[in-house]
N, C-alpha and C. Protein backbone atom coordinates (compact mmCIF):
# COMPACT_ATOMS: atom_id res chain seq x y z
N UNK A 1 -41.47 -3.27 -1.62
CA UNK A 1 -40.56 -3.22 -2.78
C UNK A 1 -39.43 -2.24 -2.54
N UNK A 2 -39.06 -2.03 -1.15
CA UNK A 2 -38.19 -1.30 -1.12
C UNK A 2 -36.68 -1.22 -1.85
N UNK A 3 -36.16 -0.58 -2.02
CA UNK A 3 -34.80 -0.75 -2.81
C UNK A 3 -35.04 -2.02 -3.83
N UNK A 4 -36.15 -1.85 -4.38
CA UNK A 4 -36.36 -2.80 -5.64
C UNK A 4 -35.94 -4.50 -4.98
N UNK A 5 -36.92 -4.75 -4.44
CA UNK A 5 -37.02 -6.32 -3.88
C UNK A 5 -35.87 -7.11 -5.22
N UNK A 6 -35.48 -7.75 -4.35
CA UNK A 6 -34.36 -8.87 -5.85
C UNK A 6 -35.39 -9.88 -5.70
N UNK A 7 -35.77 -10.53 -6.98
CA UNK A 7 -36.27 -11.82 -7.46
C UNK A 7 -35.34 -13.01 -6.96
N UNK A 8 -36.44 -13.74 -6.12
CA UNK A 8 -35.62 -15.27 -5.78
C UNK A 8 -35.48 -15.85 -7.08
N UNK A 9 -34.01 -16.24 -7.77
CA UNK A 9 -34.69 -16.83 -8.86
C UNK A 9 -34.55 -17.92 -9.58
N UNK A 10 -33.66 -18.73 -8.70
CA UNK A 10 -33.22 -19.98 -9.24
C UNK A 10 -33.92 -20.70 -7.87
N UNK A 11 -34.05 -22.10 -9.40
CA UNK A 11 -35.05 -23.29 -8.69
C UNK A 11 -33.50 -24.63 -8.28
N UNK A 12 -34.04 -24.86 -7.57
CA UNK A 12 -32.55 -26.40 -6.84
C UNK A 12 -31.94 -26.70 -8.05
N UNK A 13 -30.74 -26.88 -7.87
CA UNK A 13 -29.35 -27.03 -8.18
C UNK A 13 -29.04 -25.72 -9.18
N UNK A 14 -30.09 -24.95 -9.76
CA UNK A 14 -29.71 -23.80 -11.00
C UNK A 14 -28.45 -23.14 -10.43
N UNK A 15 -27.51 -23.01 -10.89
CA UNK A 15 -26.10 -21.96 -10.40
C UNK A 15 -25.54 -21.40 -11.56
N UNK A 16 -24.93 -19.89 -11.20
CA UNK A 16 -24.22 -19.15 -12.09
C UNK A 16 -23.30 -19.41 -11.72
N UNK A 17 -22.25 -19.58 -12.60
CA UNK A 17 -20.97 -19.26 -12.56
C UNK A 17 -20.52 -17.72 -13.09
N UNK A 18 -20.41 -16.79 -12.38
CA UNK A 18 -19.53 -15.16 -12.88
C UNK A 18 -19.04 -14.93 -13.38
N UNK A 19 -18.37 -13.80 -13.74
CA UNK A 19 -17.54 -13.13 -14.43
C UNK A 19 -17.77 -11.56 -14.22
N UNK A 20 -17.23 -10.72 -13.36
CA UNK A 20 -17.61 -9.69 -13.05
C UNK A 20 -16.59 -8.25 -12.98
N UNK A 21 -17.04 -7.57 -14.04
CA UNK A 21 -15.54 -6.90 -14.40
C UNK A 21 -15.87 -5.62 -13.82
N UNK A 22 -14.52 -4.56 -13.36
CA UNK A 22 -14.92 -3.61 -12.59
C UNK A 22 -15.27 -2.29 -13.70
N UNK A 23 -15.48 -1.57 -13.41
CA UNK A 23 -15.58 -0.68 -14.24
C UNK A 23 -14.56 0.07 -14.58
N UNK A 24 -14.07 0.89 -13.44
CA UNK A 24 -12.93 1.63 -13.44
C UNK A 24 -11.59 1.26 -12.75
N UNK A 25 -11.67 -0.23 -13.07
CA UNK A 25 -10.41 -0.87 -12.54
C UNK A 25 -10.03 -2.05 -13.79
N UNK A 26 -8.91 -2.93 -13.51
CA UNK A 26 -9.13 -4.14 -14.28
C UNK A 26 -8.86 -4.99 -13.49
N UNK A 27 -9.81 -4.87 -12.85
CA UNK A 27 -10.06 -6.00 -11.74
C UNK A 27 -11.26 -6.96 -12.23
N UNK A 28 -11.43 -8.49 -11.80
CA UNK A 28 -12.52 -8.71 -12.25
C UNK A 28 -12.45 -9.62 -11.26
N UNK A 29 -13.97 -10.45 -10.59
CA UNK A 29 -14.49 -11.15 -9.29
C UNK A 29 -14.91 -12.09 -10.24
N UNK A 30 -14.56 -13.60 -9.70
CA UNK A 30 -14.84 -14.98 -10.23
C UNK A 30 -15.26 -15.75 -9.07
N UNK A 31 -16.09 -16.43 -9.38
CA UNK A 31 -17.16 -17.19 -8.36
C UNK A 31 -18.63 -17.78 -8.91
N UNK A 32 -19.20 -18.08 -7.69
CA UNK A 32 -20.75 -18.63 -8.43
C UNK A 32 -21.47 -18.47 -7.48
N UNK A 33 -22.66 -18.23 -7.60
CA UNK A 33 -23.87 -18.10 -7.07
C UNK A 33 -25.23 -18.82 -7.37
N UNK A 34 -25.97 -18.86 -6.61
CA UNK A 34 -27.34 -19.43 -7.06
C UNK A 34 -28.37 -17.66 -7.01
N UNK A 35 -28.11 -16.84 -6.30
CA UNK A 35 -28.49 -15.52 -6.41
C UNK A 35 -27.72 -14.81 -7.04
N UNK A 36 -27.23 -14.58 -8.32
CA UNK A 36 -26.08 -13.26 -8.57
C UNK A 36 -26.67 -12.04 -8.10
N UNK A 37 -27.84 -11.71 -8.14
CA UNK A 37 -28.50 -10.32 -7.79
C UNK A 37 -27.73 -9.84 -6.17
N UNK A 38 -28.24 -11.09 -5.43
CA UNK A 38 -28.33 -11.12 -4.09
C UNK A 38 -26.47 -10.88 -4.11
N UNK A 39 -25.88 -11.59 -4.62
CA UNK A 39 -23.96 -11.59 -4.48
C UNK A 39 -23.57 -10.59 -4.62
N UNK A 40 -24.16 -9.57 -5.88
CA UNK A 40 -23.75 -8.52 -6.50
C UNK A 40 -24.06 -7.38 -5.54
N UNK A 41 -25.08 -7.94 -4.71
CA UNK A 41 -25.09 -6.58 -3.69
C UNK A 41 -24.64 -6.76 -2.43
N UNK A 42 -24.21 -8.10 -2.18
CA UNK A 42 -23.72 -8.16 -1.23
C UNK A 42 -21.92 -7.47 -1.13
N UNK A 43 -21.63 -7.16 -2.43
CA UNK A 43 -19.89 -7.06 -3.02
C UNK A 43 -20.53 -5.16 -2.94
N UNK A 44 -20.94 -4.81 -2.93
CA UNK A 44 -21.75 -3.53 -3.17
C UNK A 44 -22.69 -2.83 -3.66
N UNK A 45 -23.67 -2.11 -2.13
CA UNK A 45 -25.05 -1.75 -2.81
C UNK A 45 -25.17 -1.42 -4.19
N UNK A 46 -24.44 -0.13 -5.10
CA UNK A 46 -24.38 0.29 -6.10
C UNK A 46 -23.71 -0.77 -7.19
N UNK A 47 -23.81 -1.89 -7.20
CA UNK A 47 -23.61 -2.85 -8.11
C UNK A 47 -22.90 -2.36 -9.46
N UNK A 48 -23.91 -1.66 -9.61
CA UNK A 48 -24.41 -1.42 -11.35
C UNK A 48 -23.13 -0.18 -11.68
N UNK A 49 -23.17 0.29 -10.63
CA UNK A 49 -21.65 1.55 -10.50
C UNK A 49 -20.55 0.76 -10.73
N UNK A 50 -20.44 0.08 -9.52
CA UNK A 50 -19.12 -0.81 -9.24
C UNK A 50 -18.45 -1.46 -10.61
N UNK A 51 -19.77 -2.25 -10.73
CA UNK A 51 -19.48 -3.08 -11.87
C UNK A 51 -19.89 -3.05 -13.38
N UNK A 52 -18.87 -3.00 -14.59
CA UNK A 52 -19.65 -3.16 -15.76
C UNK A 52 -20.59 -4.23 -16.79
N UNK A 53 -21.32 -3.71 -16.04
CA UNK A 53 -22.49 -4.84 -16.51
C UNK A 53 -22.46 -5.69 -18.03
N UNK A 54 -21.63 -4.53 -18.76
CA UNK A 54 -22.17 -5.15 -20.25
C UNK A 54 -20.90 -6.09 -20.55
N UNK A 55 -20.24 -5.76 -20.03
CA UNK A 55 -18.47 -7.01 -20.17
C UNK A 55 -18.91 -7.87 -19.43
N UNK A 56 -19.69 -8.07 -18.06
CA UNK A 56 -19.66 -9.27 -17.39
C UNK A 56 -20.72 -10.42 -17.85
N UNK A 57 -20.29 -11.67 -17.59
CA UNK A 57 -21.22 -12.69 -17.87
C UNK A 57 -21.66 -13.74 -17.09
N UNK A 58 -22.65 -14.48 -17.11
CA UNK A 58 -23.51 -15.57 -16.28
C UNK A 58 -22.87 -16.80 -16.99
N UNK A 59 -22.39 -18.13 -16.50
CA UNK A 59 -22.53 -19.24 -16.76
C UNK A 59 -23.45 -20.02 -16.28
N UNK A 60 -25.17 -20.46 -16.73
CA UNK A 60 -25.71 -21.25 -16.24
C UNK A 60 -25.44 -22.48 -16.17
N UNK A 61 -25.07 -23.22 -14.99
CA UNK A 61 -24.75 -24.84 -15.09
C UNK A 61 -26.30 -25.23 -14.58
N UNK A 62 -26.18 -26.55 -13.92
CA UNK A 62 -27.18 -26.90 -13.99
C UNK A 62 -27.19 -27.61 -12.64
N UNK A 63 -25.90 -28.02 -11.97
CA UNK A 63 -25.66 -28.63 -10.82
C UNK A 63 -24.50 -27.82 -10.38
N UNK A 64 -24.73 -27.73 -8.48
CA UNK A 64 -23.75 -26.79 -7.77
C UNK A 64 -22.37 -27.60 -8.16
N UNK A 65 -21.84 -29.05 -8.04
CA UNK A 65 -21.07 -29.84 -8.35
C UNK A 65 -20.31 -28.87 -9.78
N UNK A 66 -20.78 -28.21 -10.97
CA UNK A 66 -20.31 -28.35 -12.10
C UNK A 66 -19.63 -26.08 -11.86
N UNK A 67 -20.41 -26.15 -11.18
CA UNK A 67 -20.04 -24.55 -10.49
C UNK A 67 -18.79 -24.31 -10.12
N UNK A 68 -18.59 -25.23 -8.81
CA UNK A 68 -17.30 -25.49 -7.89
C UNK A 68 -16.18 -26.20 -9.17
N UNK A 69 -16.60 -26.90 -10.11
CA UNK A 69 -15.51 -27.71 -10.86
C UNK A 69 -15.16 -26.21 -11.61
N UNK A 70 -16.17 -25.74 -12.29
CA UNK A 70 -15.55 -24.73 -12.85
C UNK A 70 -14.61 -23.23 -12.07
N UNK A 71 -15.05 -22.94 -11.03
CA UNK A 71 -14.84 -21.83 -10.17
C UNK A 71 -12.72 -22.32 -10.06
N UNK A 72 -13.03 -23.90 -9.84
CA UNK A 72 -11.49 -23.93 -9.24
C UNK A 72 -10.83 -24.30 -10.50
N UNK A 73 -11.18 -24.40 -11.56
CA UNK A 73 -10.74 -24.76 -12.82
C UNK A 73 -10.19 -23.11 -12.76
N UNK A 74 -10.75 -22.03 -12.73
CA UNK A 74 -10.62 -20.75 -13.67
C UNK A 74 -9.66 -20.39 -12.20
N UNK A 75 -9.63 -20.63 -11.18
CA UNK A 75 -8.88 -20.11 -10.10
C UNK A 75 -7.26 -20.33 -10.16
N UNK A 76 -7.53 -21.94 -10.46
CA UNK A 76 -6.09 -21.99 -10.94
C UNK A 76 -5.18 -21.88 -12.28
N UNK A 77 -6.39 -21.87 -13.03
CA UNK A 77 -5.56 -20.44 -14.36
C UNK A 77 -5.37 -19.44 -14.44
N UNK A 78 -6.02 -18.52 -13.18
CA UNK A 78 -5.63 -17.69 -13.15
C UNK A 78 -4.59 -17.17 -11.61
N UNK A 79 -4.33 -18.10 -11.06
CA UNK A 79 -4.16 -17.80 -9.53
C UNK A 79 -2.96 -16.76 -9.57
N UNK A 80 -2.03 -16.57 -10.52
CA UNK A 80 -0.98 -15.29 -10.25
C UNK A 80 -1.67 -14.61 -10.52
N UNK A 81 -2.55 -14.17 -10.39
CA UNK A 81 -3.09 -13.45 -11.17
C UNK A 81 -3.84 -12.12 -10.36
N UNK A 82 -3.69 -13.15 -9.13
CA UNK A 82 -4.67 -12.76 -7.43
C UNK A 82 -4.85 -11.21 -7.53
N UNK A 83 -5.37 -10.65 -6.92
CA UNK A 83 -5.28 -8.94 -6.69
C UNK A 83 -6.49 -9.09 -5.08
N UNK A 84 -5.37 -7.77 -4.38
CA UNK A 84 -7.06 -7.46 -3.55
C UNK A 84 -8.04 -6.56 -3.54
N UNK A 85 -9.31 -6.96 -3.19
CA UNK A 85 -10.69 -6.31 -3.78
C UNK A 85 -10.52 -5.03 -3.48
N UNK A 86 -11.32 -4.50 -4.56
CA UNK A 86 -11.48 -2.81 -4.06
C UNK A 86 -11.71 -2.28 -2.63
N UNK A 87 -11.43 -1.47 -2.55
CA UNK A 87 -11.34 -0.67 -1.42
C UNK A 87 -13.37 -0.45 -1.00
N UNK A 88 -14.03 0.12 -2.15
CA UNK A 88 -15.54 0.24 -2.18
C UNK A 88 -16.27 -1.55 -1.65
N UNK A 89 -15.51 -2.65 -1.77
CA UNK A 89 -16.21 -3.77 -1.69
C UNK A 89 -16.26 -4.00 0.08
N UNK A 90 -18.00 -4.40 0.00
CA UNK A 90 -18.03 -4.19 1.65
C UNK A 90 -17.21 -5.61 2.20
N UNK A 91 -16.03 -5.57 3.52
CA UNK A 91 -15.49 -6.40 3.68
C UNK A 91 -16.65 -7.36 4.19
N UNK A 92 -17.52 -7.56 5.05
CA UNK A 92 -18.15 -9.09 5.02
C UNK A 92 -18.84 -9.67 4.10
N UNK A 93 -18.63 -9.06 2.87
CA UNK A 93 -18.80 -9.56 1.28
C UNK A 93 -18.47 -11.13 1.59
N UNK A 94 -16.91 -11.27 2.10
CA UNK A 94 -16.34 -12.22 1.99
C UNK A 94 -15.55 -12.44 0.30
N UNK A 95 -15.20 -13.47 -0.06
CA UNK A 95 -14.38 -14.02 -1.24
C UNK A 95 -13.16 -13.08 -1.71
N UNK A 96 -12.29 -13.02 -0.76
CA UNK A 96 -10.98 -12.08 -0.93
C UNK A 96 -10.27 -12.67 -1.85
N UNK A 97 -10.36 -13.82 -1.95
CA UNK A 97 -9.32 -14.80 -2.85
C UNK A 97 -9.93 -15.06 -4.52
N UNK A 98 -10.84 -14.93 -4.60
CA UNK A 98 -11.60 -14.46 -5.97
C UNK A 98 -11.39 -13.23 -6.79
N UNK A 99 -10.82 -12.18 -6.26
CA UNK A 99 -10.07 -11.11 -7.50
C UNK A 99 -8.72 -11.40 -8.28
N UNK A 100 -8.83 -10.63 -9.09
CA UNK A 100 -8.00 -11.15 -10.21
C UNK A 100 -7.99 -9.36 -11.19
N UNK A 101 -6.51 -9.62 -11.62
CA UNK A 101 -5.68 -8.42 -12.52
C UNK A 101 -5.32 -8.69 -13.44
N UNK A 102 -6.38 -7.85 -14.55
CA UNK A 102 -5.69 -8.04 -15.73
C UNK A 102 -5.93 -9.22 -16.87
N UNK A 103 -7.09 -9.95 -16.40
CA UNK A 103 -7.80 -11.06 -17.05
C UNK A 103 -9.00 -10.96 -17.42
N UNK A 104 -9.57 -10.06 -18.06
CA UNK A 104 -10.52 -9.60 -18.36
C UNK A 104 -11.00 -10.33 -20.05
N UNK A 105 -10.01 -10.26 -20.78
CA UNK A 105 -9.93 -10.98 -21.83
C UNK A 105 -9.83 -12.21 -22.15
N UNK A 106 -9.46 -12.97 -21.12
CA UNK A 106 -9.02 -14.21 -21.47
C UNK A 106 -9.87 -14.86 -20.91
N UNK A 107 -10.37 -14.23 -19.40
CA UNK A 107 -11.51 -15.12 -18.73
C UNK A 107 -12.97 -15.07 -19.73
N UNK A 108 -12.83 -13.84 -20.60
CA UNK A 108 -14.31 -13.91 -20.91
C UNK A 108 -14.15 -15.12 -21.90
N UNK A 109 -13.12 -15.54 -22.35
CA UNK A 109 -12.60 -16.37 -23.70
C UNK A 109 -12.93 -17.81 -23.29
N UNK A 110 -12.49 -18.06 -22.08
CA UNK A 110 -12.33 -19.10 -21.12
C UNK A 110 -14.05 -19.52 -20.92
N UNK A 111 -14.93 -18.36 -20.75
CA UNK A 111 -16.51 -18.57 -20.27
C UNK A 111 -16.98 -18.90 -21.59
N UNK A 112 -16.95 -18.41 -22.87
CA UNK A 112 -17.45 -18.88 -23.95
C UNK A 112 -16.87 -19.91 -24.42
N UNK A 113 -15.99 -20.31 -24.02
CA UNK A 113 -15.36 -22.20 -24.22
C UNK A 113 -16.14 -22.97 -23.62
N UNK A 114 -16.62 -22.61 -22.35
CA UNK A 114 -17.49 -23.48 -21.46
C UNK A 114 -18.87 -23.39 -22.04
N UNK A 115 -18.99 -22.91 -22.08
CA UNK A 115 -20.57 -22.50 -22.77
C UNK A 115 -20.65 -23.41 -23.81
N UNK A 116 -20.00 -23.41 -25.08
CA UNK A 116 -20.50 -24.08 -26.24
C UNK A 116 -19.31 -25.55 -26.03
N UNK A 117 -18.80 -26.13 -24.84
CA UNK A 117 -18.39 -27.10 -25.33
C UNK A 117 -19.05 -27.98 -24.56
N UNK A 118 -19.71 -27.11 -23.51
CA UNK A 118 -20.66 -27.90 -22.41
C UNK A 118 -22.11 -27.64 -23.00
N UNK A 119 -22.47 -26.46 -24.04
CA UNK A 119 -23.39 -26.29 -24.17
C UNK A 119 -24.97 -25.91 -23.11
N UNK A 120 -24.11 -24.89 -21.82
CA UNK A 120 -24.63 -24.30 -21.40
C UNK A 120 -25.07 -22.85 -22.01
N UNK A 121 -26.01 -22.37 -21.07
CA UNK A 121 -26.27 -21.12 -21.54
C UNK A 121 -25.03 -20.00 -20.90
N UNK A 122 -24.85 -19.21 -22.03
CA UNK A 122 -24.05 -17.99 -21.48
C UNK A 122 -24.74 -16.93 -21.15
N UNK A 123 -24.79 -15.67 -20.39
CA UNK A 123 -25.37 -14.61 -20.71
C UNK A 123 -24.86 -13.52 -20.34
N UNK A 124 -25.15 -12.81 -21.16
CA UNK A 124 -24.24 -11.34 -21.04
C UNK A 124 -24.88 -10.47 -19.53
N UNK A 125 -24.02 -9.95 -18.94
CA UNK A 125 -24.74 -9.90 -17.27
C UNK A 125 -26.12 -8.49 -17.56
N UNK A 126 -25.20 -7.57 -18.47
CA UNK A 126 -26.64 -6.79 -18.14
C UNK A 126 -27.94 -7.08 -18.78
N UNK A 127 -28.15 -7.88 -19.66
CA UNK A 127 -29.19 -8.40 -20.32
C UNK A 127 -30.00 -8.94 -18.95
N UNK A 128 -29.38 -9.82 -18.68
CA UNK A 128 -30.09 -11.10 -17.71
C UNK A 128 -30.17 -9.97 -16.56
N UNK A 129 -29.82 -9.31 -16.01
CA UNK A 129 -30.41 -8.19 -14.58
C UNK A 129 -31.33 -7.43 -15.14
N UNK A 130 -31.08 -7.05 -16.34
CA UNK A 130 -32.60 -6.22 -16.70
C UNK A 130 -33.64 -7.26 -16.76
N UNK A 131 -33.64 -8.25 -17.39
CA UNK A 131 -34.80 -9.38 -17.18
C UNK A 131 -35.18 -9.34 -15.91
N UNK A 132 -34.69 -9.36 -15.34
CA UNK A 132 -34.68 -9.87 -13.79
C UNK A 132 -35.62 -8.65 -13.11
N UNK A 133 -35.23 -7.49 -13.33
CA UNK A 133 -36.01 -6.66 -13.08
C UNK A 133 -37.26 -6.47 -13.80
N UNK A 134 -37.24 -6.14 -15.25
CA UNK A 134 -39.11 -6.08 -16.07
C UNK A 134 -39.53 -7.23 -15.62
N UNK A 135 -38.72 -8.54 -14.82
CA UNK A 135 -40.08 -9.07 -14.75
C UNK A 135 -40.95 -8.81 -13.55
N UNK A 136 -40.37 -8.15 -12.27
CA UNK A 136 -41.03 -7.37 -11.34
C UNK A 136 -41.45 -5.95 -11.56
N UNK A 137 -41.26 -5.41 -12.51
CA UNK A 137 -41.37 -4.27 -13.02
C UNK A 137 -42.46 -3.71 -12.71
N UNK A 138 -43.58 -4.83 -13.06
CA UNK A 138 -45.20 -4.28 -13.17
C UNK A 138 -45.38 -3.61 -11.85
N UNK A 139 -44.85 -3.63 -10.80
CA UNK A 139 -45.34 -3.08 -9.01
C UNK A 139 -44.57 -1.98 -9.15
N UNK A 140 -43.55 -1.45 -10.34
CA UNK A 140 -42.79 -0.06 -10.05
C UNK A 140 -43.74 0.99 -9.97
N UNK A 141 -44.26 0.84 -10.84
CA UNK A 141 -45.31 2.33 -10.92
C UNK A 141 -46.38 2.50 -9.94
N UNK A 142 -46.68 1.68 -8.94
CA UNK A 142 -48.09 1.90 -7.92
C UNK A 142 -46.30 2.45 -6.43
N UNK A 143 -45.68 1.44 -6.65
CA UNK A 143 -44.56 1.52 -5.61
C UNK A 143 -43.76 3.09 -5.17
N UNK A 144 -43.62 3.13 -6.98
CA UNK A 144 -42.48 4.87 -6.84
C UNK A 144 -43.93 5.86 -6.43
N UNK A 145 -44.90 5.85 -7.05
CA UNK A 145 -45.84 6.41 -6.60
C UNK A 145 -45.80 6.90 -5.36
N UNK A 146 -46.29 5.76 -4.26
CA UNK A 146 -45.88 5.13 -3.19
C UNK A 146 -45.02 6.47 -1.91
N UNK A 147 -43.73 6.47 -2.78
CA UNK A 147 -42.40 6.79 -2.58
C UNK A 147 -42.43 8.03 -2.64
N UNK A 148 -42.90 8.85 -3.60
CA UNK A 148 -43.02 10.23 -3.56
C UNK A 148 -44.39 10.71 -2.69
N UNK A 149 -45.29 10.18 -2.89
CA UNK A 149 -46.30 10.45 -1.81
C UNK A 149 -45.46 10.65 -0.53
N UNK A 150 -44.15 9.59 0.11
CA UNK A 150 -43.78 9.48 1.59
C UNK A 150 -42.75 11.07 1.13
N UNK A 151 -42.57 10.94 -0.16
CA UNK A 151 -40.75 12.23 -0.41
C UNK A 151 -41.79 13.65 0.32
N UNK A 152 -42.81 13.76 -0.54
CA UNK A 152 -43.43 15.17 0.04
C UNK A 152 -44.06 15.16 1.03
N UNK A 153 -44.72 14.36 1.86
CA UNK A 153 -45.26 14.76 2.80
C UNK A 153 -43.83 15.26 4.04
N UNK A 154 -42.61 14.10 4.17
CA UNK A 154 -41.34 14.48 4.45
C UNK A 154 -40.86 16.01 3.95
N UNK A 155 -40.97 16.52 2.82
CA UNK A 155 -40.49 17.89 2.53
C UNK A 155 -41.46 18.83 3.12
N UNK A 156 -42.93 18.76 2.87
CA UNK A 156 -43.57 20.13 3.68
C UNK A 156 -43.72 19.79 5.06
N UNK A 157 -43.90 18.42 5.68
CA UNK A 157 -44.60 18.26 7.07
C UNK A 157 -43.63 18.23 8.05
N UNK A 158 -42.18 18.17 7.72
CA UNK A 158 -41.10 17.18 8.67
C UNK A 158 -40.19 18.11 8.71
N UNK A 159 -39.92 19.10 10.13
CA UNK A 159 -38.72 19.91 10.09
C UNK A 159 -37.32 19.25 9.20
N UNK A 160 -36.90 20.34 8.49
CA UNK A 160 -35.50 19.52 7.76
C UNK A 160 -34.64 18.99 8.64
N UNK A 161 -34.46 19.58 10.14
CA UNK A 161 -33.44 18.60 10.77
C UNK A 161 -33.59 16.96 10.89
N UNK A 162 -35.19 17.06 10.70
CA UNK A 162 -35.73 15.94 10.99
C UNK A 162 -36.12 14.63 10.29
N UNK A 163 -35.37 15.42 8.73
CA UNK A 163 -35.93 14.81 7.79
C UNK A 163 -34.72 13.55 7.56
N UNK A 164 -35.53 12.23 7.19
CA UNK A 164 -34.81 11.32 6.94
C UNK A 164 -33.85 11.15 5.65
N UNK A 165 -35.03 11.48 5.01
CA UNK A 165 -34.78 11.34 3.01
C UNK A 165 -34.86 9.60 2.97
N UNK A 166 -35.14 8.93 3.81
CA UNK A 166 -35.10 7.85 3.26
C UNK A 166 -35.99 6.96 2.10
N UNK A 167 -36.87 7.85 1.59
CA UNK A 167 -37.87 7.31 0.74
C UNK A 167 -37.38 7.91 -0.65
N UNK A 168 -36.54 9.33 -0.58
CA UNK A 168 -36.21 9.74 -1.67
C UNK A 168 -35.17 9.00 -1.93
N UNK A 169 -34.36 8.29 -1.01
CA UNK A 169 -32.79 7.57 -1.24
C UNK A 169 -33.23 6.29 -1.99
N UNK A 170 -34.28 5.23 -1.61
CA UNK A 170 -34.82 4.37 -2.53
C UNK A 170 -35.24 4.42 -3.51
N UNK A 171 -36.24 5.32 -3.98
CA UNK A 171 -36.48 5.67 -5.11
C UNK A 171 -35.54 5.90 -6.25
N UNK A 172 -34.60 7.16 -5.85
CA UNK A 172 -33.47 7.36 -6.71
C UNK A 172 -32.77 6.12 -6.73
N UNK A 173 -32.61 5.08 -5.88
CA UNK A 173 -31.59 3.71 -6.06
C UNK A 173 -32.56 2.76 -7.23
N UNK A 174 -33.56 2.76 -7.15
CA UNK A 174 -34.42 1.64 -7.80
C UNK A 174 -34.05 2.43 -9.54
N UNK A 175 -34.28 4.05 -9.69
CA UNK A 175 -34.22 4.33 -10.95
C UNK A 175 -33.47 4.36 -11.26
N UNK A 176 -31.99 4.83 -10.21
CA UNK A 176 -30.69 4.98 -10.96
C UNK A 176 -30.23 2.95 -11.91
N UNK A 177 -30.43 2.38 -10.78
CA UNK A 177 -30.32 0.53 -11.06
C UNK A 177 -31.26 0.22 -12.48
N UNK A 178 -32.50 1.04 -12.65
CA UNK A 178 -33.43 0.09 -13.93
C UNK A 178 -32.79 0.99 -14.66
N UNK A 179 -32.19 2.37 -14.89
CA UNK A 179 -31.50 3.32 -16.22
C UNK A 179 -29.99 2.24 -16.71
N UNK A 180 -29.23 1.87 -15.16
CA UNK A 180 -28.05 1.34 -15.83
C UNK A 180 -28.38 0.15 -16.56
N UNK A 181 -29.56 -0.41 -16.38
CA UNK A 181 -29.31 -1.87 -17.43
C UNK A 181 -30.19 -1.12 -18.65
N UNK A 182 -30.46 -0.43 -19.02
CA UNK A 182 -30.94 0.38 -20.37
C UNK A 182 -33.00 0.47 -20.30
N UNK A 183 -33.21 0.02 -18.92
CA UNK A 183 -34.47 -0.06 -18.80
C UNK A 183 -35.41 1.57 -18.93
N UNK A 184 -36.34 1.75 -19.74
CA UNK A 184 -37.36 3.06 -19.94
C UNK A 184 -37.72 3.54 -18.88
N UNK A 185 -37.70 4.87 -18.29
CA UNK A 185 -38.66 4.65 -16.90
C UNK A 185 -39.49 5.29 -17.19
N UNK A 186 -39.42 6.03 -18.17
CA UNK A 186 -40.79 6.78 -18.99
C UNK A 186 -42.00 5.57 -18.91
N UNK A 187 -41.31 4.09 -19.45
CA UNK A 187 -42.33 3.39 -19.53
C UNK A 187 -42.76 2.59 -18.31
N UNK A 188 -42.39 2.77 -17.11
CA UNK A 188 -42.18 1.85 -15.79
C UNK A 188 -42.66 2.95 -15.10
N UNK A 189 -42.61 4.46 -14.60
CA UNK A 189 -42.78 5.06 -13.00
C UNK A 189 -43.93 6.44 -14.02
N UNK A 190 -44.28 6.88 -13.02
CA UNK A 190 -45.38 7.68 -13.26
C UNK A 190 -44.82 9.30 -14.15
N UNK A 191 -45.12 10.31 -14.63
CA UNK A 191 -44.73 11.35 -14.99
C UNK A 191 -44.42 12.09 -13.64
N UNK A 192 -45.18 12.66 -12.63
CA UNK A 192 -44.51 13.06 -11.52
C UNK A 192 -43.31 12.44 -11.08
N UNK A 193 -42.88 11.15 -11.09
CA UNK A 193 -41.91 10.74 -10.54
C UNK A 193 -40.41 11.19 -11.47
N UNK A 194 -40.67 10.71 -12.96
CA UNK A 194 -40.05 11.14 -13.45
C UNK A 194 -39.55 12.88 -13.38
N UNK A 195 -40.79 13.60 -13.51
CA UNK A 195 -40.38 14.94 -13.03
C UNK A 195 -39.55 14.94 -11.86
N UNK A 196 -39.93 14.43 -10.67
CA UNK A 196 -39.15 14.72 -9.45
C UNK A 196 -37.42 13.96 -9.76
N UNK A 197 -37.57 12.88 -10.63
CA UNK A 197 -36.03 12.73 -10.57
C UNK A 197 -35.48 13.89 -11.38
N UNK A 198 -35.85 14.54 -12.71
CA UNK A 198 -35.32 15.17 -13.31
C UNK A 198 -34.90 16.75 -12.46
N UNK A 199 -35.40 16.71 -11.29
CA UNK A 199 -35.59 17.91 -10.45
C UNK A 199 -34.56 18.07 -9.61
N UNK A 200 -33.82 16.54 -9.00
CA UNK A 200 -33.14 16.41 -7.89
C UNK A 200 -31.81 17.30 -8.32
């Protein structure tokens, strides 16, 4: 469960269509996926940083066919619109031609047209990633466990030159990721763990 395994989670043909707004930009990424988890980290590990979860949204279609109709529908309403990706987005992300300036409002306007005239589901992005996570949730607490067992034996046993931190770097990524979608970790990771984040 390292760096919080992503849930495979769509069954054949299921596809999102995006909407992915930056946080500290007004930039926003349009596209589709059959993994958004898997996309969202492929655009950057820290996702949940990058991007504001609670402005962005999911279009579930139902066939890849209705994805692509929509993706080039919203491309060419918005195509002046182009911008290039952040500087933080890892370049073999790929989809350079998918950012966009300054449409933050109109695209979300544009996704809830589709939604109720097609009568797909919409969903607000951080809702649906926290799902995504409680529903693997149940393995956090034997896992972070896990994780701090590897953090200390690394702090007393392992000269500091020598020390990796790589067990403390996952851990802190899995809690910082379940806090940004509003997830408890009081109710998910053990009291030591929690102590040790409150410590770092």
């Amino acid at each position: 469960m390292d760096d919080f395994s992503l849930p495979r989670t769509l069954g054949r043909g299921r596809t999102f269509v995006y909407l992915l707004p930056c946080r500290d930009q007004d930039l926003v990424k349009l596209g589709f996926s059959r993994q958004p988890l898997v996309r969202m980290r492929t655009l950057h590990r820290r996702f949940f940083e990058l991007f504001d979860l609670e402005r962005g949204w999911l279009l579930e279609v139902e066939r890849l066919a209705d994805a692509r109709r929509i993706e080039t529908s919203l491309i060419r309403r918005f195509g002046v619109h182009r911008s290039p990706a952040p500087l933080q987005v890892m370049d073999e992300a790929g989809g350079y031609s998918e950012w966009f300036r300054g449409i933050s409002p109109e695209a979300s306007a544009v996704f809830r047209g589709f939604a109720q005239e097609e009568g797909w589901p919409l969903h607000v992005l951080q809702s649906w990633v926290r799902d995504m996570f409680t529903a693997q949730a149940d393995g956090l607490f034997d896992w972070s466990a896990r994780m701090l067992q590897m953090i200390e034996y690394e702090t007393f046993n392992v000269p500091p030159e020598r020390q990796r931190g790589v067990a403390a770097e996952s851990l802190g990524y899995v809690m910082d990721a379940c806090e940004s979608v509003g997830m408890d970790t009081a109710q998910w990771f053990p009291d030591e763990v929690i102590t040790w984040r409150r410590s770092r």
